[in-house]
PDB file of N, CA and C in Angstrom:
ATOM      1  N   UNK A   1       6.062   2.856  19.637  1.00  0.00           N
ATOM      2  CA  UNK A   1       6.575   2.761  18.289  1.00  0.00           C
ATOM      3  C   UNK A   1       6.390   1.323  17.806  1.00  0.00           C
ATOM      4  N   UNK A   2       6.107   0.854  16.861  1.00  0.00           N
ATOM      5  CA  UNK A   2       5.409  -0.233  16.082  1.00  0.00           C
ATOM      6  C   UNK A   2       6.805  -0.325  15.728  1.00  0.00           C
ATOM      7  N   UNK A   3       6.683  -1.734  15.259  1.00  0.00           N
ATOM      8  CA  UNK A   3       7.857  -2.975  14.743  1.00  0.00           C
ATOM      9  C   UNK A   3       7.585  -2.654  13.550  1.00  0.00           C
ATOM     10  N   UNK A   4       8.531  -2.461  12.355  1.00  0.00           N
ATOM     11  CA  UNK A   4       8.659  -2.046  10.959  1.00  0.00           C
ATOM     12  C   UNK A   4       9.224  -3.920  10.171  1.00  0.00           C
ATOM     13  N   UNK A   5       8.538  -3.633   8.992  1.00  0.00           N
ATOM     14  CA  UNK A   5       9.175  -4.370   8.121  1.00  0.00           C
ATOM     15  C   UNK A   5       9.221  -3.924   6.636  1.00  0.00           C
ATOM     16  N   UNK A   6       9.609  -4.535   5.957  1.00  0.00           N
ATOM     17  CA  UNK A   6       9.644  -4.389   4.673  1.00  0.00           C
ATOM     18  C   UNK A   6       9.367  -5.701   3.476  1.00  0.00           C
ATOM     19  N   UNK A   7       8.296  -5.967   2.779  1.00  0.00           N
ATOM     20  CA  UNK A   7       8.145  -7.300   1.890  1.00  0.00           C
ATOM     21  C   UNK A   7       8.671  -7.029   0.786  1.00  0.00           C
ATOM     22  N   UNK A   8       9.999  -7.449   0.228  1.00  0.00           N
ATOM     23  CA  UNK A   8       9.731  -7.398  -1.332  1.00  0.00           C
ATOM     24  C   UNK A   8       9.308  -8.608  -1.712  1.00  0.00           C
ATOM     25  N   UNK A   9       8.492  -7.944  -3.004  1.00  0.00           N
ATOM     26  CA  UNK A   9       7.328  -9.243  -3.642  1.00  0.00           C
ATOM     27  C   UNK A   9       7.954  -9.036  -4.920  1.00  0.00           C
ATOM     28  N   UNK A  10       7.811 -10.321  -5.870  1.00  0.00           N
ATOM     29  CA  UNK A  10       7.466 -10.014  -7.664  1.00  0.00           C
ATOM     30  C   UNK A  10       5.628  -9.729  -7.669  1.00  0.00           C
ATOM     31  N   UNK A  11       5.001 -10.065  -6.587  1.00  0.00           N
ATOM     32  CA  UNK A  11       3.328  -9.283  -7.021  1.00  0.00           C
ATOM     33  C   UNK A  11       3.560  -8.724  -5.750  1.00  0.00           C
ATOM     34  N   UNK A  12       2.179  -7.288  -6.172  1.00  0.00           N
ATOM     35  CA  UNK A  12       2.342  -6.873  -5.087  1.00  0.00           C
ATOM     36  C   UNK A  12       1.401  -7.329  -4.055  1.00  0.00           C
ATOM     37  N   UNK A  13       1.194  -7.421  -2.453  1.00  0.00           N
ATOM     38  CA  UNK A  13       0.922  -7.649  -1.556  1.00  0.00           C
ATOM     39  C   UNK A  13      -0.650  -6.919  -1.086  1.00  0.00           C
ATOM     40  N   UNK A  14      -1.534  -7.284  -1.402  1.00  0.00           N
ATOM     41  CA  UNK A  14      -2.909  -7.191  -1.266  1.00  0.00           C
ATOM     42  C   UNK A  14      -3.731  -7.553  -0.142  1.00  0.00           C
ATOM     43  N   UNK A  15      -5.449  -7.594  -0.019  1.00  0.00           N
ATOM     44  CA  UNK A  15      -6.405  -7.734   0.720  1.00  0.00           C
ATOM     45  C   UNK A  15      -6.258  -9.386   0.898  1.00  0.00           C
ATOM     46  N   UNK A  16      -6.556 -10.047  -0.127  1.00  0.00           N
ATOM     47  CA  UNK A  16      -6.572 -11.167  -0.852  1.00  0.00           C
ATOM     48  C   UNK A  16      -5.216 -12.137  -0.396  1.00  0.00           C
ATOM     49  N   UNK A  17      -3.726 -11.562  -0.477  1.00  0.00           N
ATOM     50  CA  UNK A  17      -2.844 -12.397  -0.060  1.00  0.00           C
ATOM     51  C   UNK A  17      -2.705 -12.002   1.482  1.00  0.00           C
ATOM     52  N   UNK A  18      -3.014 -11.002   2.411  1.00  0.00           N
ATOM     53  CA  UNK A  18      -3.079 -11.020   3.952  1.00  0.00           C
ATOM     54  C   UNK A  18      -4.492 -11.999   3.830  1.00  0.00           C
ATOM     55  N   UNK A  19      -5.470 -11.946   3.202  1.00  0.00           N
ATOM     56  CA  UNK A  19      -6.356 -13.380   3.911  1.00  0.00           C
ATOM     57  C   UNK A  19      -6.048 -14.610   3.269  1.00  0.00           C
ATOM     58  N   UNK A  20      -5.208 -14.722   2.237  1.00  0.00           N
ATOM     59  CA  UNK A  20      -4.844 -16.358   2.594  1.00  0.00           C
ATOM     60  C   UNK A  20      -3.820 -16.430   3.435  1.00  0.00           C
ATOM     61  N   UNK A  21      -3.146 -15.403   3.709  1.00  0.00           N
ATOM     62  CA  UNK A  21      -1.346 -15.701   4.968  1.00  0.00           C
ATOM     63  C   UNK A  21      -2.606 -15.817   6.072  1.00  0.00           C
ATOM     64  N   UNK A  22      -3.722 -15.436   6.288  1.00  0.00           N
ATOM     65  CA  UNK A  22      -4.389 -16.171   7.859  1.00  0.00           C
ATOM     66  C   UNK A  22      -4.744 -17.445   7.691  1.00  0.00           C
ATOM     67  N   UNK A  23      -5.051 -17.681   6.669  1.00  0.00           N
ATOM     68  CA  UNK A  23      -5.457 -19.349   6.268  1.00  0.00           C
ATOM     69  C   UNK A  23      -4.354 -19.629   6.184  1.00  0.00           C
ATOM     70  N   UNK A  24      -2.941 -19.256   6.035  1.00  0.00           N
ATOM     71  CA  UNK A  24      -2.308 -20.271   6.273  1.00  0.00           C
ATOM     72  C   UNK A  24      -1.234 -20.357   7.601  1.00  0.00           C
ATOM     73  N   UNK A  25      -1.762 -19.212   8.529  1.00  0.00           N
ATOM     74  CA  UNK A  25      -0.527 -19.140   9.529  1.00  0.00           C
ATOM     75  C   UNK A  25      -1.287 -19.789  10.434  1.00  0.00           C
ATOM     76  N   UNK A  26      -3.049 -19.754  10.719  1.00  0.00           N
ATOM     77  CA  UNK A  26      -3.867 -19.961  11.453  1.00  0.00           C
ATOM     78  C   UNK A  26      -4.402 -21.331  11.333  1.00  0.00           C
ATOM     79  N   UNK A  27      -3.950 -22.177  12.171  1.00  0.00           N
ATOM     80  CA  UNK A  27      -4.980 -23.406  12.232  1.00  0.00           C
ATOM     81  C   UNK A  27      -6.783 -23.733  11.826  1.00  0.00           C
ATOM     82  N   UNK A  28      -7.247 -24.700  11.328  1.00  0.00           N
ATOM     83  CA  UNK A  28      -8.443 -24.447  11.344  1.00  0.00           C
ATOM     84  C   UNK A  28      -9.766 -24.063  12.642  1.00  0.00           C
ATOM     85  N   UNK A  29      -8.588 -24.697  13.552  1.00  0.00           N
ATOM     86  CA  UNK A  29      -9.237 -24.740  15.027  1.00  0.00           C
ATOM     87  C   UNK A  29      -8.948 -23.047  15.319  1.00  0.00           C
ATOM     88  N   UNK A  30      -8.061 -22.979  15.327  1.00  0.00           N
ATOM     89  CA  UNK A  30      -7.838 -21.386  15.880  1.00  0.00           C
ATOM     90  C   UNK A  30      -8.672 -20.314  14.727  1.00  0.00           C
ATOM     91  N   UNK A  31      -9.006 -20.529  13.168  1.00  0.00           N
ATOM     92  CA  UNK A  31      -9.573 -19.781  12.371  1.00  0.00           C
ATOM     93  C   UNK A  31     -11.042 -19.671  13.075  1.00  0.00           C
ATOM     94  N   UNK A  32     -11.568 -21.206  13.220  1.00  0.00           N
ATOM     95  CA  UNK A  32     -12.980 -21.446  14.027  1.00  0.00           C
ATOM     96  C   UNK A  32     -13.356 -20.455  15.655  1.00  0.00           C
ATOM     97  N   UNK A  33     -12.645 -20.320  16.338  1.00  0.00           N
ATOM     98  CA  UNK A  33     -12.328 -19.878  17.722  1.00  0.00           C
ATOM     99  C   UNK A  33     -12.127 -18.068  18.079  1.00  0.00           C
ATOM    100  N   UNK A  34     -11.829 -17.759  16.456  1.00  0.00           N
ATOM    101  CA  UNK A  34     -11.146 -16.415  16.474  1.00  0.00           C
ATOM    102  C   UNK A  34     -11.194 -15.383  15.697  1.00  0.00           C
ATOM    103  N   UNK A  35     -12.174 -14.480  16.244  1.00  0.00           N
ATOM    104  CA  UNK A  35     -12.916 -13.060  15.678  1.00  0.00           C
ATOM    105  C   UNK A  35     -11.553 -12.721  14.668  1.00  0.00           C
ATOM    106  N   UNK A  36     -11.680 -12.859  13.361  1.00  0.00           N
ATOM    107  CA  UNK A  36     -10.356 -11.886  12.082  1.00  0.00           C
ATOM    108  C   UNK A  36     -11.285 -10.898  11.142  1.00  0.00           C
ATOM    109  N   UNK A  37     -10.793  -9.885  11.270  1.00  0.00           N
ATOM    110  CA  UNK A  37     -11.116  -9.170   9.732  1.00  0.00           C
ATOM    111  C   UNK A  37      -9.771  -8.854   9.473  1.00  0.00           C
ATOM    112  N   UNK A  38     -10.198  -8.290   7.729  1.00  0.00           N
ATOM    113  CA  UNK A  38      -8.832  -7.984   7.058  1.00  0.00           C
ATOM    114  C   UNK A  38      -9.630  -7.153   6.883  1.00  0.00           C
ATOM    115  N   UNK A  39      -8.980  -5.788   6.674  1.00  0.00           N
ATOM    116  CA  UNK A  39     -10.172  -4.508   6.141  1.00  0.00           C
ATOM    117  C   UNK A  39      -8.912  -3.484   5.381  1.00  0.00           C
ATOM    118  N   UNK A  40      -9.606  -3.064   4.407  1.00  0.00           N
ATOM    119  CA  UNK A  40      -8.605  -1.898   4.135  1.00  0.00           C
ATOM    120  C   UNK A  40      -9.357  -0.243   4.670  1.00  0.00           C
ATOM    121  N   UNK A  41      -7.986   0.693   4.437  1.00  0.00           N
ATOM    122  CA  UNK A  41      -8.563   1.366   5.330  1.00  0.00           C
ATOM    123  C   UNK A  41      -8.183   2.529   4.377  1.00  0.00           C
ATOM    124  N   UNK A  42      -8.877   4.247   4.106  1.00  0.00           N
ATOM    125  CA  UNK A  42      -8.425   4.765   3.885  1.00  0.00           C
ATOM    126  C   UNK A  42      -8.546   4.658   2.255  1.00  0.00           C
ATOM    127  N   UNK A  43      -9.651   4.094   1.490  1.00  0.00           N
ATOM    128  CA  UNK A  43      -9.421   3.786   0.162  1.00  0.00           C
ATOM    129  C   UNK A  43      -8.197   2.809  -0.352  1.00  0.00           C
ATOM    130  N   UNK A  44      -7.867   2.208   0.420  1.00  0.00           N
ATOM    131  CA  UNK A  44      -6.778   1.289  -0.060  1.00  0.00           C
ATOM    132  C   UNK A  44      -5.655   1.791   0.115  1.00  0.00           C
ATOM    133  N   UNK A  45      -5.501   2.755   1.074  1.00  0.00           N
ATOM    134  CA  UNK A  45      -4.023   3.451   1.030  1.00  0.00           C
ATOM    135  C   UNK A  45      -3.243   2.342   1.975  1.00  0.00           C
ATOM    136  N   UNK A  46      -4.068   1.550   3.187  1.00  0.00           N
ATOM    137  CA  UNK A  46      -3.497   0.390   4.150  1.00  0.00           C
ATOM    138  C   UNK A  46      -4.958   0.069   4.745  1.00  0.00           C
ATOM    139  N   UNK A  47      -4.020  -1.627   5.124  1.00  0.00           N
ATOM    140  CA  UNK A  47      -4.617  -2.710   5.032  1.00  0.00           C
ATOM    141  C   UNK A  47      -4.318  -2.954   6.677  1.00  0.00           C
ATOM    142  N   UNK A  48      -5.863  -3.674   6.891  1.00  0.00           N
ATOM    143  CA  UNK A  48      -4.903  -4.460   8.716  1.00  0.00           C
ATOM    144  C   UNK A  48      -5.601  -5.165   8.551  1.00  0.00           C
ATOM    145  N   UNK A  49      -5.160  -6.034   9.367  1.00  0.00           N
ATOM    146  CA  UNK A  49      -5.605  -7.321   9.874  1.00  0.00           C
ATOM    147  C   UNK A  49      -5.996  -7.168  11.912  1.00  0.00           C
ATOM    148  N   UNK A  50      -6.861  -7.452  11.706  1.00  0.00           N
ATOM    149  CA  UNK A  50      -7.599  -7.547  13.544  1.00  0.00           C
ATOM    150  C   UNK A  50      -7.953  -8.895  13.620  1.00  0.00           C
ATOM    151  N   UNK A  51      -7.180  -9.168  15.130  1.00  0.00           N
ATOM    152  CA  UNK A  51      -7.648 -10.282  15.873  1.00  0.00           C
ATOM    153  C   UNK A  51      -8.386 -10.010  16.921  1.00  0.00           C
ATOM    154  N   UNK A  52      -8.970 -10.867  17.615  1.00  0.00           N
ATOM    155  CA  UNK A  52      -9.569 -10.385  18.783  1.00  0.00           C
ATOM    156  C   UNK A  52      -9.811  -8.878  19.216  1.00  0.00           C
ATOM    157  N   UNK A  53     -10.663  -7.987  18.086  1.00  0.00           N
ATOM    158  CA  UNK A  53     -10.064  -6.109  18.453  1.00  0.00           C
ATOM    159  C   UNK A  53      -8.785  -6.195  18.246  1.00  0.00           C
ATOM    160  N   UNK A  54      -8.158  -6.412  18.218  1.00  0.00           N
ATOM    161  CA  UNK A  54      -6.205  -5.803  18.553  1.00  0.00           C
ATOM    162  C   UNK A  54      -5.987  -5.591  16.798  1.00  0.00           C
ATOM    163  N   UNK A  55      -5.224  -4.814  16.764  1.00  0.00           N
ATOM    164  CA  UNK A  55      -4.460  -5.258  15.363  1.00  0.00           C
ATOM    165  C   UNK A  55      -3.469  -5.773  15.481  1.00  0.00           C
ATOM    166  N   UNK A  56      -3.267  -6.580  14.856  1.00  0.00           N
ATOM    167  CA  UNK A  56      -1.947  -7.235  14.447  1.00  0.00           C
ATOM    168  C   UNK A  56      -1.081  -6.924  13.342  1.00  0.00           C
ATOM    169  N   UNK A  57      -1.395  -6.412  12.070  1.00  0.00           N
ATOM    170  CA  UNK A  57      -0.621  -5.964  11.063  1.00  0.00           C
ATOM    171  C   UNK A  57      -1.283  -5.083  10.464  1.00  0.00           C
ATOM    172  N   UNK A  58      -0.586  -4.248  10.398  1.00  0.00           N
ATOM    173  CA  UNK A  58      -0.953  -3.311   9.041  1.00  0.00           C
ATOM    174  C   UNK A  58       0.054  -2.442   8.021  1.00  0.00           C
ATOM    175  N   UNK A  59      -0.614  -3.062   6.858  1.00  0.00           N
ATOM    176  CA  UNK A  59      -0.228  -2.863   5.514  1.00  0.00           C
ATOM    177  C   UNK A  59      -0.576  -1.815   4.636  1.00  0.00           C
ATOM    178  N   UNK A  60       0.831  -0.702   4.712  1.00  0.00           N
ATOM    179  CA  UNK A  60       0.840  -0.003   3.774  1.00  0.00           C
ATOM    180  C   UNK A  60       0.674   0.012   2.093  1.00  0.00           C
ATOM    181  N   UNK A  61      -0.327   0.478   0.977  1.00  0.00           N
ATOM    182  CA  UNK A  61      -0.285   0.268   0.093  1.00  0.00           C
ATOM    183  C   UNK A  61       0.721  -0.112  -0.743  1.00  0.00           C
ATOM    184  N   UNK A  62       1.154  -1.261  -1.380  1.00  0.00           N
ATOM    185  CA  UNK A  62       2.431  -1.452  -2.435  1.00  0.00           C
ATOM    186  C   UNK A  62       2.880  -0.219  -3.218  1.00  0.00           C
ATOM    187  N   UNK A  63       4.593  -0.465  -3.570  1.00  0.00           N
ATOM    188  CA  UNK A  63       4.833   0.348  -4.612  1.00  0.00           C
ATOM    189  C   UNK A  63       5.858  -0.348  -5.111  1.00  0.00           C
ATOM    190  N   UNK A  64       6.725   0.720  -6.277  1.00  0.00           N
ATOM    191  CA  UNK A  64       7.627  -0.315  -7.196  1.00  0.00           C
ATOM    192  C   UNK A  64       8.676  -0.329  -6.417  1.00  0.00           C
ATOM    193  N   UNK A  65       9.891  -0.804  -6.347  1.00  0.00           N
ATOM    194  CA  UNK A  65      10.503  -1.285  -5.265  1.00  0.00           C
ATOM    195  C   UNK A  65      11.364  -0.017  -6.335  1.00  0.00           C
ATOM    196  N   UNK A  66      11.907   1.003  -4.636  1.00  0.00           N
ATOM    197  CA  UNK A  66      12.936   2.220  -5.370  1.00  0.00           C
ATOM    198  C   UNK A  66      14.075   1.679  -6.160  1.00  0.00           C
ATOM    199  N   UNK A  67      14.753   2.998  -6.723  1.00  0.00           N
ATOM    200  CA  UNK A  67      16.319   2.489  -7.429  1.00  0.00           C
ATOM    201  C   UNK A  67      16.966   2.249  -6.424  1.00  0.00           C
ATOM    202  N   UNK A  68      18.032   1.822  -6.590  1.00  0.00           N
ATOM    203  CA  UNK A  68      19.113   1.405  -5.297  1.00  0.00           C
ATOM    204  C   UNK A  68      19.549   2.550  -4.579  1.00  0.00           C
ATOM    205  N   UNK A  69      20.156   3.777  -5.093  1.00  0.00           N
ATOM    206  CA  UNK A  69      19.812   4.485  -4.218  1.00  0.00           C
ATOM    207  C   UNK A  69      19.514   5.357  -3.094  1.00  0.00           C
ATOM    208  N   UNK A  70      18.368   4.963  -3.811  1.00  0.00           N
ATOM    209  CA  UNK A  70      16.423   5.404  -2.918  1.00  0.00           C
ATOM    210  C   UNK A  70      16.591   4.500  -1.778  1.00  0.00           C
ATOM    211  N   UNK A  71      16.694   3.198  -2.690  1.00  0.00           N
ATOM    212  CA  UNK A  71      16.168   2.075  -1.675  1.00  0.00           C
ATOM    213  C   UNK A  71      17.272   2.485  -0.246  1.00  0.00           C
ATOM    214  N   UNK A  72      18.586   2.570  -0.477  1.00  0.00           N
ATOM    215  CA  UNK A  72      19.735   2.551   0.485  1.00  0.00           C
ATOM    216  C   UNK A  72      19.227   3.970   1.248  1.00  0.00           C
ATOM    217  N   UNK A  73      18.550   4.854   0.970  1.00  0.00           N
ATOM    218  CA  UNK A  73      18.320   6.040   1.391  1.00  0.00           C
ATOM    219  C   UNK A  73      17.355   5.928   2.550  1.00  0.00           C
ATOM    220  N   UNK A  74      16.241   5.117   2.020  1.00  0.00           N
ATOM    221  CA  UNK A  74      15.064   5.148   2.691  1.00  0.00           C
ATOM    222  C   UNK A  74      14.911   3.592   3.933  1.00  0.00           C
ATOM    223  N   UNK A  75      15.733   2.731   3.377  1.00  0.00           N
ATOM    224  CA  UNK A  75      16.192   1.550   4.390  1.00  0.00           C
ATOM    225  C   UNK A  75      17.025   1.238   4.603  1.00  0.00           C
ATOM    226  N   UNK A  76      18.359   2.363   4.503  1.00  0.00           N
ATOM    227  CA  UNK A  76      20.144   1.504   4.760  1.00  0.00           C
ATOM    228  C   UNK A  76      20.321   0.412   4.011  1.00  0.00           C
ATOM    229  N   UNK A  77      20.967  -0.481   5.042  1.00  0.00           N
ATOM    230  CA  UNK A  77      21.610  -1.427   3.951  1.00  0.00           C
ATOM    231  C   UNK A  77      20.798  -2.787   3.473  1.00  0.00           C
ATOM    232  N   UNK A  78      19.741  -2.465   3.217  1.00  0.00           N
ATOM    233  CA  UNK A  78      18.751  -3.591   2.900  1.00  0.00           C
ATOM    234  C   UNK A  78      18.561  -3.703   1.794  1.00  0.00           C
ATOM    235  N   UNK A  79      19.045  -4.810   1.397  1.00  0.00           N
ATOM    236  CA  UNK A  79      18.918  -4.934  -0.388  1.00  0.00           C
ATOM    237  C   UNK A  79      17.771  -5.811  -0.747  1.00  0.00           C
ATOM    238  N   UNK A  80      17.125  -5.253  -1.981  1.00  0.00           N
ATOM    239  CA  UNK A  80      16.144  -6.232  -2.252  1.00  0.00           C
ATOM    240  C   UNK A  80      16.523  -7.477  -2.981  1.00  0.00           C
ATOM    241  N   UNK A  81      15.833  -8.296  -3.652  1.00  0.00           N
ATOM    242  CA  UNK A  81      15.970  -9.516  -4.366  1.00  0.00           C
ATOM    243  C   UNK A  81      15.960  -8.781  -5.460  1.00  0.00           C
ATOM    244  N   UNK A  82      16.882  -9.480  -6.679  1.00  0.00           N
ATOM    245  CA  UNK A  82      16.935  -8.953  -7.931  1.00  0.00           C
ATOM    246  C   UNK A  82      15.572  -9.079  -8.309  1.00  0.00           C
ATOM    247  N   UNK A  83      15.044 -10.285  -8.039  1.00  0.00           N
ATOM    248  CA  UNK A  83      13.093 -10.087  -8.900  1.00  0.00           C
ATOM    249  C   UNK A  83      12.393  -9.689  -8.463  1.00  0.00           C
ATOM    250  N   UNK A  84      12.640  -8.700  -7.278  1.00  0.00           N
ATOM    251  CA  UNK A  84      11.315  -8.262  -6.487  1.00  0.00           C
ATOM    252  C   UNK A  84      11.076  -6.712  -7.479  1.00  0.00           C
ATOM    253  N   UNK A  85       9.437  -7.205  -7.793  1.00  0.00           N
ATOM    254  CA  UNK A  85       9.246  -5.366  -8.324  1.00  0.00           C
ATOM    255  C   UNK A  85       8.330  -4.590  -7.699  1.00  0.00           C
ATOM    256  N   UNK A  86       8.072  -4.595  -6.275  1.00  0.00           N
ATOM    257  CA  UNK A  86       7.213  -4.573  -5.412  1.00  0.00           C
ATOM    258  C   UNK A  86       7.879  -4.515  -3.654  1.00  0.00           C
ATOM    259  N   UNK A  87       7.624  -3.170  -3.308  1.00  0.00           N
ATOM    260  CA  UNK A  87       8.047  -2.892  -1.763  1.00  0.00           C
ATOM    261  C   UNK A  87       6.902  -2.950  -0.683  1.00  0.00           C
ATOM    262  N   UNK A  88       6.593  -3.522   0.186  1.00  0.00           N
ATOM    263  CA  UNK A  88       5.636  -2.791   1.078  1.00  0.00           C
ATOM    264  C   UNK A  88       6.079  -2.793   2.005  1.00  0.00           C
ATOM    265  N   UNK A  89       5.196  -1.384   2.964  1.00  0.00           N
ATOM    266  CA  UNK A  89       5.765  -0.802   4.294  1.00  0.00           C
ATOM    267  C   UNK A  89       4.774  -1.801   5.134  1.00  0.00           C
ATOM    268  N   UNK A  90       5.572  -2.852   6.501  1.00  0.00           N
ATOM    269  CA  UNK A  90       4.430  -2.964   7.414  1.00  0.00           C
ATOM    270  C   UNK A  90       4.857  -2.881   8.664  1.00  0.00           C
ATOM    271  N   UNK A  91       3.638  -2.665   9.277  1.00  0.00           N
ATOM    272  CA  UNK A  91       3.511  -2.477  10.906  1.00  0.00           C
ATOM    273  C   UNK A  91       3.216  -3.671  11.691  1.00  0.00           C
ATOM    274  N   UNK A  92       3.624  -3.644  12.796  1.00  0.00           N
ATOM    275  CA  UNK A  92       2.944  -4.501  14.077  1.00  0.00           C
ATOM    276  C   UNK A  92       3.546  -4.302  15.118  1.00  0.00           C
ATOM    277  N   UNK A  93       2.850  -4.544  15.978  1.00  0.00           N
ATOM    278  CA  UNK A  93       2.886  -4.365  17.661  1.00  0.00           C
ATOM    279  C   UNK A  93       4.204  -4.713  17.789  1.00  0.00           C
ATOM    280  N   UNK A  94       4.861  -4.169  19.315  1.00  0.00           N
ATOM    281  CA  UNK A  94       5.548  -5.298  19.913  1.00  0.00           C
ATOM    282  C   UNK A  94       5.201  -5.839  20.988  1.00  0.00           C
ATOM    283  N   UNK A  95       3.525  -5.684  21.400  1.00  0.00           N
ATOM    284  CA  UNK A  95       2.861  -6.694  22.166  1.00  0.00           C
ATOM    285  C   UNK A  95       2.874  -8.080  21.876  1.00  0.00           C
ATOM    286  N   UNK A  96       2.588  -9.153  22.727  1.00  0.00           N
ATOM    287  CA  UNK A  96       3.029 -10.303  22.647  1.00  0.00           C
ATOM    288  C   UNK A  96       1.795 -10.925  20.627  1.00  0.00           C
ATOM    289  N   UNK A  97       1.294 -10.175  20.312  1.00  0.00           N
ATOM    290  CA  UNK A  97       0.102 -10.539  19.546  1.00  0.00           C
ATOM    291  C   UNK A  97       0.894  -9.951  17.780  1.00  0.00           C
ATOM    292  N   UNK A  98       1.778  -9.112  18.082  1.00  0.00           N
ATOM    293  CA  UNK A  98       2.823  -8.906  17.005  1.00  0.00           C
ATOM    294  C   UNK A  98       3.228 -10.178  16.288  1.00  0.00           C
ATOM    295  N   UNK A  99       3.518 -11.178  17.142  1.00  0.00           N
ATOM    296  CA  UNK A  99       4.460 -12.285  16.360  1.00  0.00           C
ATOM    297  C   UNK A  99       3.497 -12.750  16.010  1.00  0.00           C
ATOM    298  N   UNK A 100       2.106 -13.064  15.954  1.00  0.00           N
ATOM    299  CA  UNK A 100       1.183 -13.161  14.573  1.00  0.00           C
ATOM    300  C   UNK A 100       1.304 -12.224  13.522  1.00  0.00           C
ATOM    301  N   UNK A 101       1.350 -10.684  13.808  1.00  0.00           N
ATOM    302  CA  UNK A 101       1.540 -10.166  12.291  1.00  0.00           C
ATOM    303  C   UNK A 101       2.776 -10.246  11.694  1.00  0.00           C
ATOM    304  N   UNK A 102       3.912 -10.659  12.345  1.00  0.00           N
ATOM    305  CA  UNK A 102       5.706 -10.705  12.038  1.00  0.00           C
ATOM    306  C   UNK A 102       4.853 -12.086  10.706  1.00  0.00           C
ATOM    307  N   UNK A 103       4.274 -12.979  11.494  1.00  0.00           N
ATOM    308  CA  UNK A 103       3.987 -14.278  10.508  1.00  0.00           C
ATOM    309  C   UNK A 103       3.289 -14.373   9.536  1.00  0.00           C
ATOM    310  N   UNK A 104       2.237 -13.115   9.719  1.00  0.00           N
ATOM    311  CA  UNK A 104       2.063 -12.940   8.559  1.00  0.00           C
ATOM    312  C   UNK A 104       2.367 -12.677   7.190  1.00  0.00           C
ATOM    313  N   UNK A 105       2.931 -11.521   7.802  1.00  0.00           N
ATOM    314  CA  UNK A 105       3.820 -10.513   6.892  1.00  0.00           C
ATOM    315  C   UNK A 105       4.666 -11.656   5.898  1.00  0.00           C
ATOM    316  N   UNK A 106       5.204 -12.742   6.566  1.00  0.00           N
ATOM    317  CA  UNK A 106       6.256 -13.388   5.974  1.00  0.00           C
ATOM    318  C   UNK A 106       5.482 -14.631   5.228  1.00  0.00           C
ATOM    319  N   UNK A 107       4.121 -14.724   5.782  1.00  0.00           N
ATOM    320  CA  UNK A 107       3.695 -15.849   4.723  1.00  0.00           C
ATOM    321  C   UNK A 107       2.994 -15.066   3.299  1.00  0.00           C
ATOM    322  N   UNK A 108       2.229 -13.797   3.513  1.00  0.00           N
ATOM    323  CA  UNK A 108       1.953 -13.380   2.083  1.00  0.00           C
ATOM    324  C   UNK A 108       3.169 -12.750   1.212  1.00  0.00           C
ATOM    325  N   UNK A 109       4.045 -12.349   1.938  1.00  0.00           N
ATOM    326  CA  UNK A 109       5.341 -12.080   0.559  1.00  0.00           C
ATOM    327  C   UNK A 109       5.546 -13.477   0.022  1.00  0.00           C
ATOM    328  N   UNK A 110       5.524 -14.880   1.168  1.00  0.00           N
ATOM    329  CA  UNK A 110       6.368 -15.429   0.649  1.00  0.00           C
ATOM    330  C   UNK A 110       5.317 -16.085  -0.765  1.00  0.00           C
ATOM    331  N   UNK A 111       4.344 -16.292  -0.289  1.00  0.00           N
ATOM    332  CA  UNK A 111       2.472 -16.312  -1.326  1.00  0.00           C
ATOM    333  C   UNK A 111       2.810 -15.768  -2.625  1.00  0.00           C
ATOM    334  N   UNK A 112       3.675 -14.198  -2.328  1.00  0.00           N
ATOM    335  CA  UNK A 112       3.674 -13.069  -3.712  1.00  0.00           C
ATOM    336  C   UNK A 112       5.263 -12.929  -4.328  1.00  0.00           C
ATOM    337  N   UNK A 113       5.895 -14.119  -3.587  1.00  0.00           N
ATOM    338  CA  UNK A 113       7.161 -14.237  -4.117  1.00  0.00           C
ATOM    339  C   UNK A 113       7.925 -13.743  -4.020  1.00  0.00           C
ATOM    340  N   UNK A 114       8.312 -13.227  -2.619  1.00  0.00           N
ATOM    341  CA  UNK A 114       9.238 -12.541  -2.381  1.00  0.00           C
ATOM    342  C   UNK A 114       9.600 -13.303  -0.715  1.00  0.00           C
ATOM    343  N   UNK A 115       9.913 -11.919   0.151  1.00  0.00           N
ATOM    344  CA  UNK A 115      10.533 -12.242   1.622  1.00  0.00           C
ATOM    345  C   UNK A 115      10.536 -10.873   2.220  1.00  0.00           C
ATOM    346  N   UNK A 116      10.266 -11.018   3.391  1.00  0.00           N
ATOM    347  CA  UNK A 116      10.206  -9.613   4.409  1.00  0.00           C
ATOM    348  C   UNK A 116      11.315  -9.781   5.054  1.00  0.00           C
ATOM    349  N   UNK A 117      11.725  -8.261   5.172  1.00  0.00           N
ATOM    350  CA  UNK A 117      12.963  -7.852   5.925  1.00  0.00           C
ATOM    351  C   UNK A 117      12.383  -7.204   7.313  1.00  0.00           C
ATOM    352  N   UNK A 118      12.495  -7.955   8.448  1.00  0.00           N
ATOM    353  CA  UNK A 118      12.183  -6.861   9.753  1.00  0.00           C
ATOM    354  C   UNK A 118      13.176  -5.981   9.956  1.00  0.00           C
ATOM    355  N   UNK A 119      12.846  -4.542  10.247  1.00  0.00           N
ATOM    356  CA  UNK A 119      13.758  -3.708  10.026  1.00  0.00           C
ATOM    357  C   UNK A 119      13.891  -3.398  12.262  1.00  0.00           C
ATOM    358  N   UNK A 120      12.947  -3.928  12.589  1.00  0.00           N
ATOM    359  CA  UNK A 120      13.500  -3.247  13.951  1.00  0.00           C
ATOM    360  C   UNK A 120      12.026  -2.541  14.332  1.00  0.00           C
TER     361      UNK A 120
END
């Protein structure tokens, strides 16, 4: 079972902001050293990110962040930010290669103006 999170953004969370969160979680030395794609998959329904083969994150397509609720329905007691208008579902390991996508996750919300909730 994969490690869950949740980003609320004011934009939503794209191809484009998972490859600058690698430019910015990833050293230039380690960018130089280390096989990445970002690929979407599925027509854009989700997004991953691969390191070395492995995945490290993957990103469910954005949506509008539910009514409250929805939201309390579908994530308990996790409240969003009043300005977030934008939810996304993400995945990652809990192999030791996860806490690169945990870092990700948290540098493109924070890119799209928001903050990820790890749900567990």
């Amino acid at each position: 079972m994969p490690r869950s999170s949740v980003a609320f953004t004011r934009e939503p969370i794209d191809i484009a902001a998972l490859a600058e969160a690698v430019s910015t979680v990833l050293t230039p030395e380690e960018l130089a050293a280390t096989p990445i794609e970002v690929r979407p998959l599925d027509d854009g329904a989700a997004a991953q990110v691969v390191m070395l083969d492995r995945v490290v994150l993957t990103v469910l397509r954005p949506r509008l962040v539910p009514a409250p609720t929805e939201l309390a329905r579908v994530y308990g007691a996790v409240e969003a930010p009043s300005d977030a208008r934008w939810s996304t579902d993400c995945f990652t390991t809990w192999e030791p290669e996860g806490v690169i996508g945990v870092r990700l996750i948290e540098a493109a919300a924070a890119a799209r103006g928001g903050a990820a909730v790890h749900l567990g």
